[in-house]
PDB file of N, CA and C in Angstrom:
ATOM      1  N   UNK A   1      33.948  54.336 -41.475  1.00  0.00           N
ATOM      2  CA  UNK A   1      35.060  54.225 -40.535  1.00  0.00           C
ATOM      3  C   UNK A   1      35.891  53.013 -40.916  1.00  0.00           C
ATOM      4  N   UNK A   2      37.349  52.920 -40.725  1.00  0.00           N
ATOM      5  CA  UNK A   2      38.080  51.848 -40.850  1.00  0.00           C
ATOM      6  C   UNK A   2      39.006  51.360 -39.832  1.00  0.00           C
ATOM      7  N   UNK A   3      39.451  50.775 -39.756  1.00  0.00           N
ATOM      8  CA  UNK A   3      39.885  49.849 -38.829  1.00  0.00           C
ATOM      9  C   UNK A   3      41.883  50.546 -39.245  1.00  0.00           C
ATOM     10  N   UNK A   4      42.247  50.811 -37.660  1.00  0.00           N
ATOM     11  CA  UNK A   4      43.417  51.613 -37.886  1.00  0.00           C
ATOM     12  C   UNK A   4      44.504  51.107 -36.862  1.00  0.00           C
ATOM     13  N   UNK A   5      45.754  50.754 -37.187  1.00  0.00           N
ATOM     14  CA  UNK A   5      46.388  50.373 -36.097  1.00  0.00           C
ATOM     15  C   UNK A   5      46.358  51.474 -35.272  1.00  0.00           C
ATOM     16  N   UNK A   6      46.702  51.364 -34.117  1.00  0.00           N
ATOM     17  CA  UNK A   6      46.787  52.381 -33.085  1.00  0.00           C
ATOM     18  C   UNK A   6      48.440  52.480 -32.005  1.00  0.00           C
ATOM     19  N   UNK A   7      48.299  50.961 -31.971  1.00  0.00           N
ATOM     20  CA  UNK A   7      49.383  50.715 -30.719  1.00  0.00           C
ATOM     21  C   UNK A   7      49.266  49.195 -30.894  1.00  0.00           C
ATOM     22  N   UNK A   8      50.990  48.881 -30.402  1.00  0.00           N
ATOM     23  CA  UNK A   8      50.871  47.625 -30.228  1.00  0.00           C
ATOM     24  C   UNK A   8      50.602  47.224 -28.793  1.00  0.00           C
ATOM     25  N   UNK A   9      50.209  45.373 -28.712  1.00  0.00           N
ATOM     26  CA  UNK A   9      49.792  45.361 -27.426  1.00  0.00           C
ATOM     27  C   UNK A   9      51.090  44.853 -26.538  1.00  0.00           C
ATOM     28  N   UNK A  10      52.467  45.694 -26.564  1.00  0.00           N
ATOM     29  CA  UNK A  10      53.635  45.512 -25.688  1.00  0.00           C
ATOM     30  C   UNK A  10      53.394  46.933 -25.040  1.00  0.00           C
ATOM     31  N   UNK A  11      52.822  48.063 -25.745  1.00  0.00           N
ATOM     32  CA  UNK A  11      52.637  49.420 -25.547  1.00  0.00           C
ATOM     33  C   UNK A  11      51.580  49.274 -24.506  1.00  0.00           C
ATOM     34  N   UNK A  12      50.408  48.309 -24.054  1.00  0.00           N
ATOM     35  CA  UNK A  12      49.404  48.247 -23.505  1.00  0.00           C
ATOM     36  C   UNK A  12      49.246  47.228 -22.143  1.00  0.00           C
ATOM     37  N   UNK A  13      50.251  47.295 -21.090  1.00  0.00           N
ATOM     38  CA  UNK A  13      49.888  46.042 -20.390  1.00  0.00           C
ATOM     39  C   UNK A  13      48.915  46.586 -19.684  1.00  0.00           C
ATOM     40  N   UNK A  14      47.838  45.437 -18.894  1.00  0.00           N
ATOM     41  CA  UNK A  14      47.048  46.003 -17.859  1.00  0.00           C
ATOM     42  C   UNK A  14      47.340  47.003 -17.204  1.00  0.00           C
ATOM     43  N   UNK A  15      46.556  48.271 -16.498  1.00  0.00           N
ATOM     44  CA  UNK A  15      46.609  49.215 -16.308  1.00  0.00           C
ATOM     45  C   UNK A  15      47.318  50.537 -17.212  1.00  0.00           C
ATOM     46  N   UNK A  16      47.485  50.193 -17.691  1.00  0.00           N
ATOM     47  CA  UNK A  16      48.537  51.630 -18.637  1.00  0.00           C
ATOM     48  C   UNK A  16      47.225  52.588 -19.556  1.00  0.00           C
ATOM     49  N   UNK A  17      47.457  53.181 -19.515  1.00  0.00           N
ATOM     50  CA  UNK A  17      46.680  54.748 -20.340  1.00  0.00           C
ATOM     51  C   UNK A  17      47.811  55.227 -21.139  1.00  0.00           C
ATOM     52  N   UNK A  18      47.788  55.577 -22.972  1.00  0.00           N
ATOM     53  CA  UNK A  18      48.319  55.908 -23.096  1.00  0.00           C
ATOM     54  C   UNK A  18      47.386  57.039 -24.458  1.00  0.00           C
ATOM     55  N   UNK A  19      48.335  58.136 -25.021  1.00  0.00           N
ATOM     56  CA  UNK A  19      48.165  59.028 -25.443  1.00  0.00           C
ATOM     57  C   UNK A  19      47.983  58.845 -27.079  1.00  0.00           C
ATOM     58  N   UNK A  20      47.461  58.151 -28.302  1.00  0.00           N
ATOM     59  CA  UNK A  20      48.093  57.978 -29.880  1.00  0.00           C
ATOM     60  C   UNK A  20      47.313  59.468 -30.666  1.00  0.00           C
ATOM     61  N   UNK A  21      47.709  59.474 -31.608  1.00  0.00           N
ATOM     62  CA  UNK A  21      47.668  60.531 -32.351  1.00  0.00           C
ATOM     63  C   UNK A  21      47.313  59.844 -34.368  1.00  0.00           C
ATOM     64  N   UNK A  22      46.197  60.267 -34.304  1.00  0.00           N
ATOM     65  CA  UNK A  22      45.927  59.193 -35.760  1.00  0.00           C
ATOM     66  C   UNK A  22      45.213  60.624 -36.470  1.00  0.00           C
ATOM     67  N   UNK A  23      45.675  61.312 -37.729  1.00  0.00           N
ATOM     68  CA  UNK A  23      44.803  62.053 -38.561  1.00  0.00           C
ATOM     69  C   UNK A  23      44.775  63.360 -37.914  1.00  0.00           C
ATOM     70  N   UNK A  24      45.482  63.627 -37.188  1.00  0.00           N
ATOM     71  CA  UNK A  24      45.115  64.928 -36.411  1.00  0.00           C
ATOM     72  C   UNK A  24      44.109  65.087 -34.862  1.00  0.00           C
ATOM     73  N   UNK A  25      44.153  64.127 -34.912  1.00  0.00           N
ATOM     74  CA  UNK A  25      43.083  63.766 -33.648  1.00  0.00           C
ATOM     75  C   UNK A  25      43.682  62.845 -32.378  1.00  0.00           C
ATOM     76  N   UNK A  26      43.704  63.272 -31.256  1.00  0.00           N
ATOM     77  CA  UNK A  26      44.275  62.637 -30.528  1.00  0.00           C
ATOM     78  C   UNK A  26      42.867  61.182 -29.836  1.00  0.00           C
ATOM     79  N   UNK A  27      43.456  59.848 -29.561  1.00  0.00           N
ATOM     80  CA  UNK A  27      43.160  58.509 -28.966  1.00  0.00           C
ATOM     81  C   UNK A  27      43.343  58.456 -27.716  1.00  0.00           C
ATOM     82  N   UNK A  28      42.556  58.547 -26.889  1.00  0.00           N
ATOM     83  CA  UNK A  28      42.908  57.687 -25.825  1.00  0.00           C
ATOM     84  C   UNK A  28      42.887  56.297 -25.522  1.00  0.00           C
ATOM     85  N   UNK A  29      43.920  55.405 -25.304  1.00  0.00           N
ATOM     86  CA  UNK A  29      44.058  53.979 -24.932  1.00  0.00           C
ATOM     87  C   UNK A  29      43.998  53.711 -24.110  1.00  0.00           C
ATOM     88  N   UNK A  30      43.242  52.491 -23.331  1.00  0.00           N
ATOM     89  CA  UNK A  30      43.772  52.247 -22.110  1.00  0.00           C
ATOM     90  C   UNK A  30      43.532  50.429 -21.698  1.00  0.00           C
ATOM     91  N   UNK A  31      44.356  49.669 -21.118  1.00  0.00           N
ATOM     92  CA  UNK A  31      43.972  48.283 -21.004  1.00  0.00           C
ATOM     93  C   UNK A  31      43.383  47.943 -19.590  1.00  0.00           C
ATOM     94  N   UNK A  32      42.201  47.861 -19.617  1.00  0.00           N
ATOM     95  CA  UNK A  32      41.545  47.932 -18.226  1.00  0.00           C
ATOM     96  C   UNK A  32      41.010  46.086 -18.368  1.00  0.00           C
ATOM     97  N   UNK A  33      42.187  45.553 -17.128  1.00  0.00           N
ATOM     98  CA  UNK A  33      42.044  44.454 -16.858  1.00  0.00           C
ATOM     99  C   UNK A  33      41.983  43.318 -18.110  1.00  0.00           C
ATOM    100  N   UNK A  34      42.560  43.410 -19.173  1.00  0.00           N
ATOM    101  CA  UNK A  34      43.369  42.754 -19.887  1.00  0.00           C
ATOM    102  C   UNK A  34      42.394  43.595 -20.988  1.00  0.00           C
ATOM    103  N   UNK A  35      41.577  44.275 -21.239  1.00  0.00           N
ATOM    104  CA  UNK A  35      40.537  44.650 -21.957  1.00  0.00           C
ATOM    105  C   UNK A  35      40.712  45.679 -23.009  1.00  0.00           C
ATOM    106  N   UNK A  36      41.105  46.023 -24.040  1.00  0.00           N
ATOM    107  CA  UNK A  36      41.864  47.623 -24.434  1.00  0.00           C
ATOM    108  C   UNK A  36      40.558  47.829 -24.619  1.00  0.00           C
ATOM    109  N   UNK A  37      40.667  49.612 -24.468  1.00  0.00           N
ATOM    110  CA  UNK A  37      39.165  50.122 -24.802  1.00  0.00           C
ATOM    111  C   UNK A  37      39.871  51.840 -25.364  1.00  0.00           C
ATOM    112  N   UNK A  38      39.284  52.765 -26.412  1.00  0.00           N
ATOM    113  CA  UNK A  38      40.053  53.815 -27.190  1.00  0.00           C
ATOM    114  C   UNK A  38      38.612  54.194 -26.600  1.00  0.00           C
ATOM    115  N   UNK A  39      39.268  55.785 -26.651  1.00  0.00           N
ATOM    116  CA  UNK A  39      37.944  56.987 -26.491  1.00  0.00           C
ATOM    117  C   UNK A  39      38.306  58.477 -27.204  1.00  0.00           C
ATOM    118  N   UNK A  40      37.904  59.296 -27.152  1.00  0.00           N
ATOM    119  CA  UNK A  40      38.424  60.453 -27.451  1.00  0.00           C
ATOM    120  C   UNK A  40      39.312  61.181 -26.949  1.00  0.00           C
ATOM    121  N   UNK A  41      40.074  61.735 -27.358  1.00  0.00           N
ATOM    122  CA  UNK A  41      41.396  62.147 -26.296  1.00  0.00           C
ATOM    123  C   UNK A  41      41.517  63.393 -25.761  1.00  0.00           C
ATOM    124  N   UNK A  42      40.102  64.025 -26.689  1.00  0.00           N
ATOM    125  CA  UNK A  42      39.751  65.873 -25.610  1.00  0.00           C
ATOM    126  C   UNK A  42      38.847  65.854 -24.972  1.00  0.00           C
ATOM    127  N   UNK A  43      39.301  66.247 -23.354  1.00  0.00           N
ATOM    128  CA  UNK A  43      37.973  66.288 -22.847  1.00  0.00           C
ATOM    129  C   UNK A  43      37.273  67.092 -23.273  1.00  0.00           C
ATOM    130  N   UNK A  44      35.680  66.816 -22.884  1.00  0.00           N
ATOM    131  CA  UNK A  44      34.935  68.057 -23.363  1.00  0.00           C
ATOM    132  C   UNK A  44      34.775  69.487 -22.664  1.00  0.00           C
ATOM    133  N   UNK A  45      35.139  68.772 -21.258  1.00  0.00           N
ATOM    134  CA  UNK A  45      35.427  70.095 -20.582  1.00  0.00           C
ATOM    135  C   UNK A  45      36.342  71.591 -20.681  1.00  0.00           C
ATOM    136  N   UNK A  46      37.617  71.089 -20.728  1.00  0.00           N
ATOM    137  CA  UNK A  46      38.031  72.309 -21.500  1.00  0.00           C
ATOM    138  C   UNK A  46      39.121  71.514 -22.199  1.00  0.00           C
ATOM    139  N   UNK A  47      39.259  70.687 -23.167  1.00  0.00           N
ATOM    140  CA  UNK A  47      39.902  70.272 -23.985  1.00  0.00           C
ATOM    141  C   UNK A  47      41.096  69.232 -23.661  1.00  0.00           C
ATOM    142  N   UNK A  48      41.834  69.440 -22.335  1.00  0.00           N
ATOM    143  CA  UNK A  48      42.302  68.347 -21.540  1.00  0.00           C
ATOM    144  C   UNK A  48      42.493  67.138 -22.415  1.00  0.00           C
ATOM    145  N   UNK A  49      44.365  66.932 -22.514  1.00  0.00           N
ATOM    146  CA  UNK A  49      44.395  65.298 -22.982  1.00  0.00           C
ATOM    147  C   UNK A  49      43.748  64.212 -22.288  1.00  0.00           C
ATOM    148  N   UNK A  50      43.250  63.605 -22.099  1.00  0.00           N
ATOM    149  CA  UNK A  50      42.802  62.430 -21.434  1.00  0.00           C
ATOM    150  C   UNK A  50      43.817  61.427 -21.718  1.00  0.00           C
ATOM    151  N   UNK A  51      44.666  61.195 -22.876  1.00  0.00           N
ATOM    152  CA  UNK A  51      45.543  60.068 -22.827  1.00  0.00           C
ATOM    153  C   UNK A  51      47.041  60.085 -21.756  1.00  0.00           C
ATOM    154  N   UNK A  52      47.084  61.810 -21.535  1.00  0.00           N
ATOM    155  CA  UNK A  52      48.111  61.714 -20.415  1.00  0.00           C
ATOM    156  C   UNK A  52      47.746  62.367 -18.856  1.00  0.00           C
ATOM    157  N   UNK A  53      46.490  61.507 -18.913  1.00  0.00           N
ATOM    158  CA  UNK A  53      46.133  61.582 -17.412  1.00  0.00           C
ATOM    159  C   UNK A  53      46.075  60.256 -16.781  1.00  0.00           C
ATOM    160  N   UNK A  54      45.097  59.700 -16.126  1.00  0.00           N
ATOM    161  CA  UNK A  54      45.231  58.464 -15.449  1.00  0.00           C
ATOM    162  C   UNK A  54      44.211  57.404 -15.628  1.00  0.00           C
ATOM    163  N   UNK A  55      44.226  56.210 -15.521  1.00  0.00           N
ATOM    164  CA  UNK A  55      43.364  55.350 -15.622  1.00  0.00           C
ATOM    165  C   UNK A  55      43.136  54.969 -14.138  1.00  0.00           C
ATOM    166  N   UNK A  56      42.048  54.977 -13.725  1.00  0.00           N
ATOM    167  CA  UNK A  56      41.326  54.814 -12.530  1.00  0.00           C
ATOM    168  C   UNK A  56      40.298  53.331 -12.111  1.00  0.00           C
ATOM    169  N   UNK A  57      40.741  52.463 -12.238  1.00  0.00           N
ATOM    170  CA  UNK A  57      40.048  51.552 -12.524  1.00  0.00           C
ATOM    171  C   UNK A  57      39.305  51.322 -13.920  1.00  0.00           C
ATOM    172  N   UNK A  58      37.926  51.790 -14.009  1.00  0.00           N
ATOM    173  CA  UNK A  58      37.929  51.531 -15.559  1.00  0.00           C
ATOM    174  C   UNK A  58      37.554  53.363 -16.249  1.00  0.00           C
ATOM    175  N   UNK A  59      38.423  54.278 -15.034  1.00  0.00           N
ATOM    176  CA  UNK A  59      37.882  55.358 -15.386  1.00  0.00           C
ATOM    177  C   UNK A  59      38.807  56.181 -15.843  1.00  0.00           C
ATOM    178  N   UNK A  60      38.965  56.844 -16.878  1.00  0.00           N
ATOM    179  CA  UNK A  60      40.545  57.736 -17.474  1.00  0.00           C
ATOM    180  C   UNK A  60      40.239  59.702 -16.756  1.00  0.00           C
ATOM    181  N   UNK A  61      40.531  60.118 -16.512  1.00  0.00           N
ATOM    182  CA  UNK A  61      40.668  60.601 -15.583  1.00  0.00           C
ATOM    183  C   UNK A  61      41.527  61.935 -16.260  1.00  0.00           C
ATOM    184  N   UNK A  62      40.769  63.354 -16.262  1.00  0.00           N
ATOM    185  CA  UNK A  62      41.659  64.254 -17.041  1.00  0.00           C
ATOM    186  C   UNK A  62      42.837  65.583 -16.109  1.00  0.00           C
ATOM    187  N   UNK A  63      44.162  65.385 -16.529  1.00  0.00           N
ATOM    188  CA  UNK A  63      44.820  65.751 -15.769  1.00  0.00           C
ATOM    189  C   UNK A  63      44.723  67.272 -15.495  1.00  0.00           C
ATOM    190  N   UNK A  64      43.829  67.991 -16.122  1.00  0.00           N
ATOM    191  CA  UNK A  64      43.348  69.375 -16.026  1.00  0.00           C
ATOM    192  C   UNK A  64      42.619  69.588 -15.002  1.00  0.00           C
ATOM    193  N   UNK A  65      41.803  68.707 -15.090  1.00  0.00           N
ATOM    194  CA  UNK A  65      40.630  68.975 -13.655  1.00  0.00           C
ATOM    195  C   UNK A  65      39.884  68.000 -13.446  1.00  0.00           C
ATOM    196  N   UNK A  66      40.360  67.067 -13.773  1.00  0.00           N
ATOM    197  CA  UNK A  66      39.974  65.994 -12.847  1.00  0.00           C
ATOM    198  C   UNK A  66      38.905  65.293 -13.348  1.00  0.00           C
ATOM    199  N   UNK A  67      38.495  65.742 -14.150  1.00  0.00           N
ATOM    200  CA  UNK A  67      37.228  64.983 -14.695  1.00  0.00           C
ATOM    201  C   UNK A  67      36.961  63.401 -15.138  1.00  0.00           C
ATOM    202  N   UNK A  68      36.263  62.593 -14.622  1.00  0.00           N
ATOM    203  CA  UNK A  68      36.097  61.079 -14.897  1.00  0.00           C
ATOM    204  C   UNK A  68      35.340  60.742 -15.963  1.00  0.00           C
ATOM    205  N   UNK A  69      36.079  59.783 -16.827  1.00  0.00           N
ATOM    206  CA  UNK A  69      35.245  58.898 -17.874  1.00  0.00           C
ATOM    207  C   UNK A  69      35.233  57.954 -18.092  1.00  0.00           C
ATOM    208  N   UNK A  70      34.279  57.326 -17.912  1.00  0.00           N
ATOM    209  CA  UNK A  70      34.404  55.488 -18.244  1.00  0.00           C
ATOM    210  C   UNK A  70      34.635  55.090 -19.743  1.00  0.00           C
ATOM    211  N   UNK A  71      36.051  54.230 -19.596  1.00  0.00           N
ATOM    212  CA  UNK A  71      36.565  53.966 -20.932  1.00  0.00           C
ATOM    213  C   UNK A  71      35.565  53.106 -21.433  1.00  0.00           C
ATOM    214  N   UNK A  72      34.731  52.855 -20.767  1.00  0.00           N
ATOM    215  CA  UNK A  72      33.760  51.633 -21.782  1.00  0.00           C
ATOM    216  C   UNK A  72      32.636  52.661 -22.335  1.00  0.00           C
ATOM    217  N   UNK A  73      32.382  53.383 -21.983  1.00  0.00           N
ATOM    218  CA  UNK A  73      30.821  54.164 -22.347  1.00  0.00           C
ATOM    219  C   UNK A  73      31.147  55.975 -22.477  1.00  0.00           C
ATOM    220  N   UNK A  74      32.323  56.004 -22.026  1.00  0.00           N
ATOM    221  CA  UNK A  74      32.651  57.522 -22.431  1.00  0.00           C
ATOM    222  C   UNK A  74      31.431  58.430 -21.234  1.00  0.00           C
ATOM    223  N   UNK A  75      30.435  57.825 -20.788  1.00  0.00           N
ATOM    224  CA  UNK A  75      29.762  59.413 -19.845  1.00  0.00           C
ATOM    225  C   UNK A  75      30.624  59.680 -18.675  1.00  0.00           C
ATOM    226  N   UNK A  76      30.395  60.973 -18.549  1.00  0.00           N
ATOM    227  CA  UNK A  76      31.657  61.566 -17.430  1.00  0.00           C
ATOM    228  C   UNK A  76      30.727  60.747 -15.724  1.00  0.00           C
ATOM    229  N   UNK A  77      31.683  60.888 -15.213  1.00  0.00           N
ATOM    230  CA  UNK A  77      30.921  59.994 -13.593  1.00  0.00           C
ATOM    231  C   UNK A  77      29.904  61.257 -13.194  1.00  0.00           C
ATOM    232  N   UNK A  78      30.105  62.014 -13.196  1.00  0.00           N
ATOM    233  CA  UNK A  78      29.096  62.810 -12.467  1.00  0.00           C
ATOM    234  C   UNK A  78      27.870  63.516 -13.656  1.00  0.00           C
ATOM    235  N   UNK A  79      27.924  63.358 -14.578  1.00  0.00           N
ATOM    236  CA  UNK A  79      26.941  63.588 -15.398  1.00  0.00           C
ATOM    237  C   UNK A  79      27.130  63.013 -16.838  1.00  0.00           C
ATOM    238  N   UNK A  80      26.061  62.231 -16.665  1.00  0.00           N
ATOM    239  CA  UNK A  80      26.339  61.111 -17.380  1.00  0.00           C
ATOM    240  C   UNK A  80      25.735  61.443 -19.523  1.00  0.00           C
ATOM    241  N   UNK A  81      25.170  63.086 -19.090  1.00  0.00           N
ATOM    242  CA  UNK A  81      24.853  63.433 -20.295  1.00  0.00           C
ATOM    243  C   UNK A  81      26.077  64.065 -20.887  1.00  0.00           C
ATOM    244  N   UNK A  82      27.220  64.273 -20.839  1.00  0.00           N
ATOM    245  CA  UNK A  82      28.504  64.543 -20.855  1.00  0.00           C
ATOM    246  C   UNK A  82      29.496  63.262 -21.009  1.00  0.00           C
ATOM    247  N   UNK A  83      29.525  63.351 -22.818  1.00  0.00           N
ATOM    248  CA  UNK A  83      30.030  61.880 -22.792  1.00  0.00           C
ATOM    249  C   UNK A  83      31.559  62.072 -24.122  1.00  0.00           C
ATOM    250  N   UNK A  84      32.390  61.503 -23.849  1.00  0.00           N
ATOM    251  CA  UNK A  84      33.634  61.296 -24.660  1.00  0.00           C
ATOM    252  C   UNK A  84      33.203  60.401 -26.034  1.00  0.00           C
ATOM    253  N   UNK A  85      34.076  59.985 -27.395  1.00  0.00           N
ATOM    254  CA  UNK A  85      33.276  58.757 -27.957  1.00  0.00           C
ATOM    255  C   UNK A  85      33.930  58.032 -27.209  1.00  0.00           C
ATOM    256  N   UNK A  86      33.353  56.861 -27.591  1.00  0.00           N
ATOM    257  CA  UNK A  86      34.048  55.397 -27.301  1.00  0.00           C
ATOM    258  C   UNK A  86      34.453  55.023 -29.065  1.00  0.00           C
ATOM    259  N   UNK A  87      35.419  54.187 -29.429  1.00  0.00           N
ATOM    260  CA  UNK A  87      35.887  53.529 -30.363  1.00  0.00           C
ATOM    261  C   UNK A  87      36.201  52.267 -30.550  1.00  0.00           C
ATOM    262  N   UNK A  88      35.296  51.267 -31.600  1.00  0.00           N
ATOM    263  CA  UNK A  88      34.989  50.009 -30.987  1.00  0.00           C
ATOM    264  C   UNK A  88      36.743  49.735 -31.024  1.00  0.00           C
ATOM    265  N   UNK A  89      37.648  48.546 -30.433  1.00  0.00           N
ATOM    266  CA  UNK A  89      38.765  48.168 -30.447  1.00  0.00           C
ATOM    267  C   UNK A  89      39.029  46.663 -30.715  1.00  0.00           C
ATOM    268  N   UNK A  90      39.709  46.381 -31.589  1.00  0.00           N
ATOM    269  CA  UNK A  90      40.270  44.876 -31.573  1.00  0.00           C
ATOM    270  C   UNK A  90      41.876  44.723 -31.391  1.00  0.00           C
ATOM    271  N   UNK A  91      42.116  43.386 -30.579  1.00  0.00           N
ATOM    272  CA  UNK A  91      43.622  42.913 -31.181  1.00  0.00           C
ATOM    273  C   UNK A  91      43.764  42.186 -32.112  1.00  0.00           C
ATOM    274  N   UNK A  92      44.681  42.170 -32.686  1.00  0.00           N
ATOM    275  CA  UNK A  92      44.868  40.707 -33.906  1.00  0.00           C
ATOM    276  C   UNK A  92      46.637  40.726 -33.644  1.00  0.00           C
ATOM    277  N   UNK A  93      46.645  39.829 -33.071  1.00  0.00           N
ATOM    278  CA  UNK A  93      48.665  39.023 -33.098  1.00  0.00           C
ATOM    279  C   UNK A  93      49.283  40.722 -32.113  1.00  0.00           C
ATOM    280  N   UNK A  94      49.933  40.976 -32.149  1.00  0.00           N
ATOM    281  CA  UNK A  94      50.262  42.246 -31.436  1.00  0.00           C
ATOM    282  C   UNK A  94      49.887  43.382 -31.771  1.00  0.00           C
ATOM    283  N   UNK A  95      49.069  43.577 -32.725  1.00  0.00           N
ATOM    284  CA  UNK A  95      48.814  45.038 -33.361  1.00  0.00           C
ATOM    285  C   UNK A  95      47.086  45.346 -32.849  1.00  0.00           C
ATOM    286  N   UNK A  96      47.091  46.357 -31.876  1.00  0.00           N
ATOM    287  CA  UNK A  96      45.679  46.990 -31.441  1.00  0.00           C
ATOM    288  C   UNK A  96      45.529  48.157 -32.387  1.00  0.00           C
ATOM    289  N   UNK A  97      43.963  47.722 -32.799  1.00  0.00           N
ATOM    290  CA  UNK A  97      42.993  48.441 -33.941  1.00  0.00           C
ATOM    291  C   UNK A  97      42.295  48.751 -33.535  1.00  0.00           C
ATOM    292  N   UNK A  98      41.635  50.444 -33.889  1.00  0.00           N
ATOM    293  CA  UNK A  98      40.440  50.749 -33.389  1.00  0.00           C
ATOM    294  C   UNK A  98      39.687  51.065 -34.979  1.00  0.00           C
ATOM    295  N   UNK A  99      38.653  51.417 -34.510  1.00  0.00           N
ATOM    296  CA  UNK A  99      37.503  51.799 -35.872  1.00  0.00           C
ATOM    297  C   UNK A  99      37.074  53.483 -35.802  1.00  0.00           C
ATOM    298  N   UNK A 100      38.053  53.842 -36.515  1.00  0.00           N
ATOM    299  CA  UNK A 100      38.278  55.243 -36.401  1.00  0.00           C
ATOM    300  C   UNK A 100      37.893  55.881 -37.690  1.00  0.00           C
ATOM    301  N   UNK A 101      37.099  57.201 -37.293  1.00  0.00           N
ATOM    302  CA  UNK A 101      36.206  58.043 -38.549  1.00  0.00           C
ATOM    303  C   UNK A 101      37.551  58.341 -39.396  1.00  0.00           C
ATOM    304  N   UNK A 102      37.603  58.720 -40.651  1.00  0.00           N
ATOM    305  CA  UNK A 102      38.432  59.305 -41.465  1.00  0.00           C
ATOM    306  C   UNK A 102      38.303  60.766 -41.344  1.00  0.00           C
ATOM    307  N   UNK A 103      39.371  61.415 -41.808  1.00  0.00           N
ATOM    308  CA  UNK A 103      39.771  62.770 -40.994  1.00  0.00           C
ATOM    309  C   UNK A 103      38.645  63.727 -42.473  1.00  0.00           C
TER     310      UNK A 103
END
């Protein structure tokens, strides 16, 4: 895996969820309490963007049906064997990086 820009952090203030697209694969972003954290961007449920649904405290939230995931650990709230990835994330100067598989 390598380390990939994603978004800058003007794109990311606290609270915002947003949608990136790297390799064919959609990112979910989100800055939960100054924190960025990336996950997978299909739910597993029925495929659902997760980057253009909602951030819920630290939970992204799929606009299909509702389904909850904690951006830190990816298991859905109600069953926790039902899990999104997580993608470790860094900033460096304005540019947010995640550590993303190659396509």
């Amino acid at each position: 895996m390598a380390w990939t820009r994603i978004a800058s952090r003007k794109e990311l203030p606290p609270g915002t969820l947003i949608e990136v697209e790297h390799q064919g694969r959609y990112i979910a972003v989100c800055n939960v309490e100054g924190e960025v954290r990336a996950l997978d961007g299909n739910c597993p449920h029925a495929g659902g963007p997760l980057g253009e649904g909602a951030l819920n405290g630290e939970f992204v939230t799929c606009p299909w049906h509702m389904w909850d995931f904690h951006s830190q650990t990816g298991a859905c709230s109600f069953n926790e064997r039902v899990k999104v990835t997580v993608y470790p994330v860094k900033v460096e100067g304005d540019a947010v990086l995640a550590e993303l598989p190659n396509a």
